[in-house]
N, C-alpha and C. Protein backbone atom coordinates (compact mmCIF):
# COMPACT_ATOMS: atom_id res chain seq x y z
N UNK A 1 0.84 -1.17 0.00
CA UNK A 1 0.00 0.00 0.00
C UNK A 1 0.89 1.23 0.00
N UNK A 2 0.77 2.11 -0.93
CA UNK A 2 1.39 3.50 -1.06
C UNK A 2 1.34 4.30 -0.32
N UNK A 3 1.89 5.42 0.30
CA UNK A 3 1.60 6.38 1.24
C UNK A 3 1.35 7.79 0.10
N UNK A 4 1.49 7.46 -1.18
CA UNK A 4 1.24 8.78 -2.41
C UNK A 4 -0.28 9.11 -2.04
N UNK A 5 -0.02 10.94 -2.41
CA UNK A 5 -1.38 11.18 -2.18
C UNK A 5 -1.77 10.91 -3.77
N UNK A 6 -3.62 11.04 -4.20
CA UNK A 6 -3.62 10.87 -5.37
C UNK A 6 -3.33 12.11 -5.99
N UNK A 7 -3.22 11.56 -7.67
CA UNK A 7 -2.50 12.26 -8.52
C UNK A 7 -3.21 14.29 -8.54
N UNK A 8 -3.19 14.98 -8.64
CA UNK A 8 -3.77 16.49 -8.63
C UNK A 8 -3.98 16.98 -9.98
N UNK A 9 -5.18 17.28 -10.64
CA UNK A 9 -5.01 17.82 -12.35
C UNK A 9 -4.50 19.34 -11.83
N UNK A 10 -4.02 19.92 -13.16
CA UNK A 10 -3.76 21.01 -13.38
C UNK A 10 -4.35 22.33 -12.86
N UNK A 11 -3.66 22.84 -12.24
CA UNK A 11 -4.61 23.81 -11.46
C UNK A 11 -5.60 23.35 -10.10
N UNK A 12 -5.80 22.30 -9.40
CA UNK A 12 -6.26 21.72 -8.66
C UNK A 12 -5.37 22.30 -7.33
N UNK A 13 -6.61 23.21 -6.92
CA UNK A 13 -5.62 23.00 -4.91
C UNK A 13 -6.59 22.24 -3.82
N UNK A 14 -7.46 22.20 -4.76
CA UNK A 14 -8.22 21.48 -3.21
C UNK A 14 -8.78 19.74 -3.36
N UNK A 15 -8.80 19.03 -2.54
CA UNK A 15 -9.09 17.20 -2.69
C UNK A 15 -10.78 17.71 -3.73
N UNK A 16 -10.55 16.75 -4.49
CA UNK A 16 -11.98 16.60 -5.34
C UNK A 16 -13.40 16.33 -4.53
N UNK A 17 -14.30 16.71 -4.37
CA UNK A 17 -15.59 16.30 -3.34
C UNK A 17 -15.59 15.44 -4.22
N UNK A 18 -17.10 14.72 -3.74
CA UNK A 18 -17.90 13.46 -4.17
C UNK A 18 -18.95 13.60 -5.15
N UNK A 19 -19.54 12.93 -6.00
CA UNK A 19 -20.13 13.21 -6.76
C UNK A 19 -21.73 14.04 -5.83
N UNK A 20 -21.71 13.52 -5.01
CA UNK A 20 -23.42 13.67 -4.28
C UNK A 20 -23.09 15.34 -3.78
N UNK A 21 -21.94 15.93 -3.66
CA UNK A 21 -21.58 17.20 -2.58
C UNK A 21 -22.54 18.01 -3.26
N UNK A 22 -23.16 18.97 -2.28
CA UNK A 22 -23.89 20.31 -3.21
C UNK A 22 -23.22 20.89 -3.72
N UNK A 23 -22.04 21.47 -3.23
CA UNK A 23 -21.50 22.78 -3.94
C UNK A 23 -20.87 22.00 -5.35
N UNK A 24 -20.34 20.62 -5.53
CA UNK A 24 -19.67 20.17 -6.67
C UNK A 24 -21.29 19.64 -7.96
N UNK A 25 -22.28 19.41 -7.47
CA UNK A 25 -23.45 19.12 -8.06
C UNK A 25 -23.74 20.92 -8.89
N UNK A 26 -23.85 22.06 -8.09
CA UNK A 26 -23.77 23.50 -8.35
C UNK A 26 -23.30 23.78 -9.21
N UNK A 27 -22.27 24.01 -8.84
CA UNK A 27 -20.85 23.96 -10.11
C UNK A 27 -21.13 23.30 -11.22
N UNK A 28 -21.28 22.03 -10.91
CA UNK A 28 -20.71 21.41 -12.70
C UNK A 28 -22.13 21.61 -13.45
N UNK A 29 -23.51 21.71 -12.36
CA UNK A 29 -24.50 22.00 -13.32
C UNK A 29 -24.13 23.38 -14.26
N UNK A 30 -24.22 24.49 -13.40
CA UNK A 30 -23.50 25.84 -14.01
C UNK A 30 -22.64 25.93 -14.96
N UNK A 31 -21.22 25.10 -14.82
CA UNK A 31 -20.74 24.97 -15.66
C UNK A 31 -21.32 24.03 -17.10
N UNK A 32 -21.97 23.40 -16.69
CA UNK A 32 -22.85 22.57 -17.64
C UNK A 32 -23.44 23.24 -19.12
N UNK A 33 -24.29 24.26 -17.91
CA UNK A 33 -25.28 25.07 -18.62
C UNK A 33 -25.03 26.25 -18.84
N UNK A 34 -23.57 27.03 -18.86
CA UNK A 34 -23.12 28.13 -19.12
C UNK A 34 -21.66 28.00 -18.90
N UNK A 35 -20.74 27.39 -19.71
CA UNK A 35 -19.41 26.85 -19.48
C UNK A 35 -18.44 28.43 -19.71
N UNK A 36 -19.30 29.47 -20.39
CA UNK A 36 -18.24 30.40 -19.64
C UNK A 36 -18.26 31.20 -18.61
N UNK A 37 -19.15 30.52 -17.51
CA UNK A 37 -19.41 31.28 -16.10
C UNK A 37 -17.70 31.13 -15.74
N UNK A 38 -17.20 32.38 -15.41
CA UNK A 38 -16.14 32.27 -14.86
C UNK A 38 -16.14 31.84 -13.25
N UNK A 39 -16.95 31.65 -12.84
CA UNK A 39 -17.23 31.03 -11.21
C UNK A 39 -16.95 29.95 -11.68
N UNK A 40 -17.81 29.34 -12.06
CA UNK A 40 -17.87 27.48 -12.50
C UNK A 40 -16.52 27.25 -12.70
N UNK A 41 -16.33 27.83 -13.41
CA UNK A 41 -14.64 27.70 -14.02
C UNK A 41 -13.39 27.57 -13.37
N UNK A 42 -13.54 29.02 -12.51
CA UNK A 42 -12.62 28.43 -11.47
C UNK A 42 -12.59 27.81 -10.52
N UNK A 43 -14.08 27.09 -9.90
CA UNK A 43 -14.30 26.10 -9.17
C UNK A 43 -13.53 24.92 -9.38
N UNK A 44 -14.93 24.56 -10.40
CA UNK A 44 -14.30 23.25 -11.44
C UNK A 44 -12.53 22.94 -11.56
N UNK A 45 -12.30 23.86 -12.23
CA UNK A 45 -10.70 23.74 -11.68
C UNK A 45 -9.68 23.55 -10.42
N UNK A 46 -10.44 24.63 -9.71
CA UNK A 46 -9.75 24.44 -8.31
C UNK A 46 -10.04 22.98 -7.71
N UNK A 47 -11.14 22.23 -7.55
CA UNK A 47 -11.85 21.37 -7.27
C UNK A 47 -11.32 19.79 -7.47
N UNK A 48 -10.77 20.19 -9.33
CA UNK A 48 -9.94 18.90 -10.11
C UNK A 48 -11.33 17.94 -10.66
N UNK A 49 -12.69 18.91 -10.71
CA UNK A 49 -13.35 17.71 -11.49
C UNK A 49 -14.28 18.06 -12.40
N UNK A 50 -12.83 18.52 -13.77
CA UNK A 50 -13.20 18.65 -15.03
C UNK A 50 -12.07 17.44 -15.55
N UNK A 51 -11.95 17.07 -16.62
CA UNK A 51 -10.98 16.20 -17.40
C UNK A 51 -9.48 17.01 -17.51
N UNK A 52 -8.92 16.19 -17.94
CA UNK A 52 -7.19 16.84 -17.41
C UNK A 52 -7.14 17.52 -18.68
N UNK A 53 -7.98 17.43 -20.03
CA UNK A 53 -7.87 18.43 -20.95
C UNK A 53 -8.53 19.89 -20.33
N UNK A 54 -9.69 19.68 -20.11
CA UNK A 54 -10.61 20.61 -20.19
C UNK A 54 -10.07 21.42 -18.91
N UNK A 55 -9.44 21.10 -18.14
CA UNK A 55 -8.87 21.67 -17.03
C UNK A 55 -7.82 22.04 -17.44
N UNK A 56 -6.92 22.04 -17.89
CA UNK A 56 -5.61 22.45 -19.02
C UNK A 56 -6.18 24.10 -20.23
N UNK A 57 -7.06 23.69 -20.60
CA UNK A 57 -8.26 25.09 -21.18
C UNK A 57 -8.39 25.87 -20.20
N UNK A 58 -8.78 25.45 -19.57
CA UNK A 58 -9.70 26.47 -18.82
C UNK A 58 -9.02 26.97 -17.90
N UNK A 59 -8.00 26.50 -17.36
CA UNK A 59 -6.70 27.07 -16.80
C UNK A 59 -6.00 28.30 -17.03
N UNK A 60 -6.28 27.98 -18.46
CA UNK A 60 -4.87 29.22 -19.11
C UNK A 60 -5.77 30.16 -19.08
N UNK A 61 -7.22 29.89 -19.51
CA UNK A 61 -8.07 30.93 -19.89
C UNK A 61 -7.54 31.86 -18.19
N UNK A 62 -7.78 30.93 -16.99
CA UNK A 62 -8.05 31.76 -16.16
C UNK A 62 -7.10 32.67 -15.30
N UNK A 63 -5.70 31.96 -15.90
CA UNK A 63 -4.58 32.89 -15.70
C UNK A 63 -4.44 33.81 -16.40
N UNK A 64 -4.58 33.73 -17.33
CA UNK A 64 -4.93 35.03 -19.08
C UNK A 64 -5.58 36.15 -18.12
N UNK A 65 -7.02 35.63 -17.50
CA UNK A 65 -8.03 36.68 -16.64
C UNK A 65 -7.39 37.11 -15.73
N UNK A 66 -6.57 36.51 -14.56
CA UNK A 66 -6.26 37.13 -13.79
C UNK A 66 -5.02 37.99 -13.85
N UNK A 67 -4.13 37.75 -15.35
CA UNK A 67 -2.79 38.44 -15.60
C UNK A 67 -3.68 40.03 -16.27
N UNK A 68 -4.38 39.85 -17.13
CA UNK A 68 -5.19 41.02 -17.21
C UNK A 68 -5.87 41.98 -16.02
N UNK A 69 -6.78 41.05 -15.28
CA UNK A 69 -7.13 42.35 -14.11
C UNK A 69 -5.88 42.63 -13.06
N UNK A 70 -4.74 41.70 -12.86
CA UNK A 70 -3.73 42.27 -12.02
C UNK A 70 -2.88 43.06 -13.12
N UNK A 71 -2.73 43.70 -14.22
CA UNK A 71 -2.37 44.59 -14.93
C UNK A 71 -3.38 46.04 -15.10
N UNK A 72 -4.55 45.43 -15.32
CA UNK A 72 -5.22 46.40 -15.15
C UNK A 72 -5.60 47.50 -13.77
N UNK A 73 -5.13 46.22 -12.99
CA UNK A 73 -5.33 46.99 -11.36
C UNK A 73 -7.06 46.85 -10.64
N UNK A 74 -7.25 45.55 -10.92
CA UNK A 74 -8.40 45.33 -10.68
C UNK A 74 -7.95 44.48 -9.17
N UNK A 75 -9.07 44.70 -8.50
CA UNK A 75 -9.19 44.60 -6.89
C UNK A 75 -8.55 45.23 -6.12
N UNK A 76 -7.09 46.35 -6.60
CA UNK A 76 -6.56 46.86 -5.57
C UNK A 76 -7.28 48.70 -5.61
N UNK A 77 -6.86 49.09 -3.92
CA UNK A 77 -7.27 50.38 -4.63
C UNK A 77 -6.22 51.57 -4.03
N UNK A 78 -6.90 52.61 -4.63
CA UNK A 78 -5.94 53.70 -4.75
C UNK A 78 -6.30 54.22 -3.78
N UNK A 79 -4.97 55.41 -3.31
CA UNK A 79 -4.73 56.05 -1.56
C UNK A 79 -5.79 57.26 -2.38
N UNK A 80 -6.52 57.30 -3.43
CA UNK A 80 -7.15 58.84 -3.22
C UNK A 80 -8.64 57.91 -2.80
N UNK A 81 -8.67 56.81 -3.55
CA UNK A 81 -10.04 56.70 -3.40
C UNK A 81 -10.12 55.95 -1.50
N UNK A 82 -8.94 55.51 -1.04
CA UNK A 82 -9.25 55.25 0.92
C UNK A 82 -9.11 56.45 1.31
N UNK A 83 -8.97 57.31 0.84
CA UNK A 83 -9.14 58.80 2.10
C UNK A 83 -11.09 59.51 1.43
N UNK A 84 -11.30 59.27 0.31
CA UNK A 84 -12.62 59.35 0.22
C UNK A 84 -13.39 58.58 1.23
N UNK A 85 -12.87 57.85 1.32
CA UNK A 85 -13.53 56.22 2.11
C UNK A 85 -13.77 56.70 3.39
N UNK A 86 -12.30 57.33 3.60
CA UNK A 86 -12.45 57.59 5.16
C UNK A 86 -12.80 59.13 5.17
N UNK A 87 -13.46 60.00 4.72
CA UNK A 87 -13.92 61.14 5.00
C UNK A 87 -15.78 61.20 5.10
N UNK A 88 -15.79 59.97 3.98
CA UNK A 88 -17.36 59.40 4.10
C UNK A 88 -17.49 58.60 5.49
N UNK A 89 -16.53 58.02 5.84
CA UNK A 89 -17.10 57.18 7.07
C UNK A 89 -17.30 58.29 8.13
N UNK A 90 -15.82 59.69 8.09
CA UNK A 90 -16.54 60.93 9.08
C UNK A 90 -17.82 61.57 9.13
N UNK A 91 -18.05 61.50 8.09
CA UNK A 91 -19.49 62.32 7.28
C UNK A 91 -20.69 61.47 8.41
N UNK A 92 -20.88 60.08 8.20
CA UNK A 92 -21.45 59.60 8.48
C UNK A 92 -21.53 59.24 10.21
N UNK A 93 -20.43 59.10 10.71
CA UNK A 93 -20.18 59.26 12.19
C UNK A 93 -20.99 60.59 12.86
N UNK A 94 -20.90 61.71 12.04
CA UNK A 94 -21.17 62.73 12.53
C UNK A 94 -22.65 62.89 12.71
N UNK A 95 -23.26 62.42 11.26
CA UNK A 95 -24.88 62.28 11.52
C UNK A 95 -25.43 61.37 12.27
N UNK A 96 -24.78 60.06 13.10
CA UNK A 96 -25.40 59.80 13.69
C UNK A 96 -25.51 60.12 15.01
N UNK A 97 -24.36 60.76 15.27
CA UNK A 97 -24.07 61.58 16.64
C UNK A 97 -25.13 62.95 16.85
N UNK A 98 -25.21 63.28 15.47
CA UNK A 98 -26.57 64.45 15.58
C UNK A 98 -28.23 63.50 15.29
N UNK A 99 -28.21 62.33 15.38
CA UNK A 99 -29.45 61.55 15.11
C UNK A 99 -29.54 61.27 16.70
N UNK A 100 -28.23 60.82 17.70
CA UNK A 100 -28.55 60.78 19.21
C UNK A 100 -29.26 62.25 19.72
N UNK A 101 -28.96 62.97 19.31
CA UNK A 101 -29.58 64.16 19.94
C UNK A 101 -30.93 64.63 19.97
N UNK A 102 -31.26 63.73 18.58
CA UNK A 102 -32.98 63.85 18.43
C UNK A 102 -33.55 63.37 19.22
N UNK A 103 -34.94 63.84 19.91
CA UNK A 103 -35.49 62.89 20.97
C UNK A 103 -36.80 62.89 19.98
N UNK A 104 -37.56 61.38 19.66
CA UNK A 104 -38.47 61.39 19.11
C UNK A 104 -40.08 61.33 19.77
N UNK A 105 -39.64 61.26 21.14
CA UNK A 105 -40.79 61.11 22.07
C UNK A 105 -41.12 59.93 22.13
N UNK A 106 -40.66 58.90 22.44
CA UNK A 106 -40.39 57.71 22.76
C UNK A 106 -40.39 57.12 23.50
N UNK A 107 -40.58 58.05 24.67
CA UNK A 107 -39.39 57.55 26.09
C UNK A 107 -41.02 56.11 26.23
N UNK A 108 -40.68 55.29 27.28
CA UNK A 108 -41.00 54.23 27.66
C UNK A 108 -41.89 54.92 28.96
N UNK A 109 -43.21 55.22 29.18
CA UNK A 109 -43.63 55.42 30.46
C UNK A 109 -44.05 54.34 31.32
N UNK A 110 -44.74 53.99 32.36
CA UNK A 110 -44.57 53.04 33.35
C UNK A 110 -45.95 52.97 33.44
N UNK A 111 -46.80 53.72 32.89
CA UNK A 111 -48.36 53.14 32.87
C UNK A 111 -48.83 52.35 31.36
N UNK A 112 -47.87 52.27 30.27
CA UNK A 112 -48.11 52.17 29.41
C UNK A 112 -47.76 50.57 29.21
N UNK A 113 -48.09 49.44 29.75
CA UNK A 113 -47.74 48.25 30.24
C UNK A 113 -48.28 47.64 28.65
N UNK A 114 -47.66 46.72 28.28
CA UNK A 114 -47.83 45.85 26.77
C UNK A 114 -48.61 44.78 27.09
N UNK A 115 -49.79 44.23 26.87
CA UNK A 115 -50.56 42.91 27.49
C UNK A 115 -51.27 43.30 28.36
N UNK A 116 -51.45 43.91 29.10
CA UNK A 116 -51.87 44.49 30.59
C UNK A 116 -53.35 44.06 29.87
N UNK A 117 -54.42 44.51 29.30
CA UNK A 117 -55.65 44.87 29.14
C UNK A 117 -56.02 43.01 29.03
N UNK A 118 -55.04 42.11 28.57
CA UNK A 118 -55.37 40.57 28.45
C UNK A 118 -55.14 40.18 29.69
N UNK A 119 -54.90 40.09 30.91
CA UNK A 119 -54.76 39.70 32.22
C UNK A 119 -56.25 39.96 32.28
């Protein structure tokens, strides 16, 4: 008996689920029925249960995608747009500190009992 783990297709980081798993039933339907969902895609791949061709495709495709948006500068962001970020989060701190000050007439009085009239 071998102590090898089994073999990994291309692009595969995670052990393959079982045929019955939801999220692998999800997937390959999706991918099934819209094979260029880029979700499916990189599931399926990550997963290891497409064929060692079709996982070899769809691979490159998805390094191609991610060498493009990390050139393009997709997901990172810029120091002008986190100080927007953080002048909106002041903006917003401030109104609710002037929303504590509102009193809406609310208060809770002590004759005003909830159920009382069903006793």
């Amino acid at each position: 008996m071998s102590d090898a783990a089994p073999k990994q297709k291309i692009g595969q980081k995670h052990p393959t689920p079982t045929p019955g798993n939801g999220d692998r039933v999800f997937y390959e339907t999706l991918y099934n029925q819209r094979p260029e969902s880029e979700m499916a895609q990189e599931w399926c791949v990550s997963y290891g249960v497409l064929s060692e061709e079709d996982a070899a495709k769809i691979y490159k495709k998805i390094l191609k995608r991610k060498a493009v948006a990390k050139s393009v500068g997709g997901g990172s962001s810029s120091p002008v747009k986190s100080e927007k970020k953080k002048s909106a989060s002041k903006k917003k701190a401030k109104k609710v500190m002037d929303d504590v000050e509102f009193d809406a007439g609310m208060g809770a009085g002590g004759d005003e009992g909830i159920g009382i009239g069903a006793l």
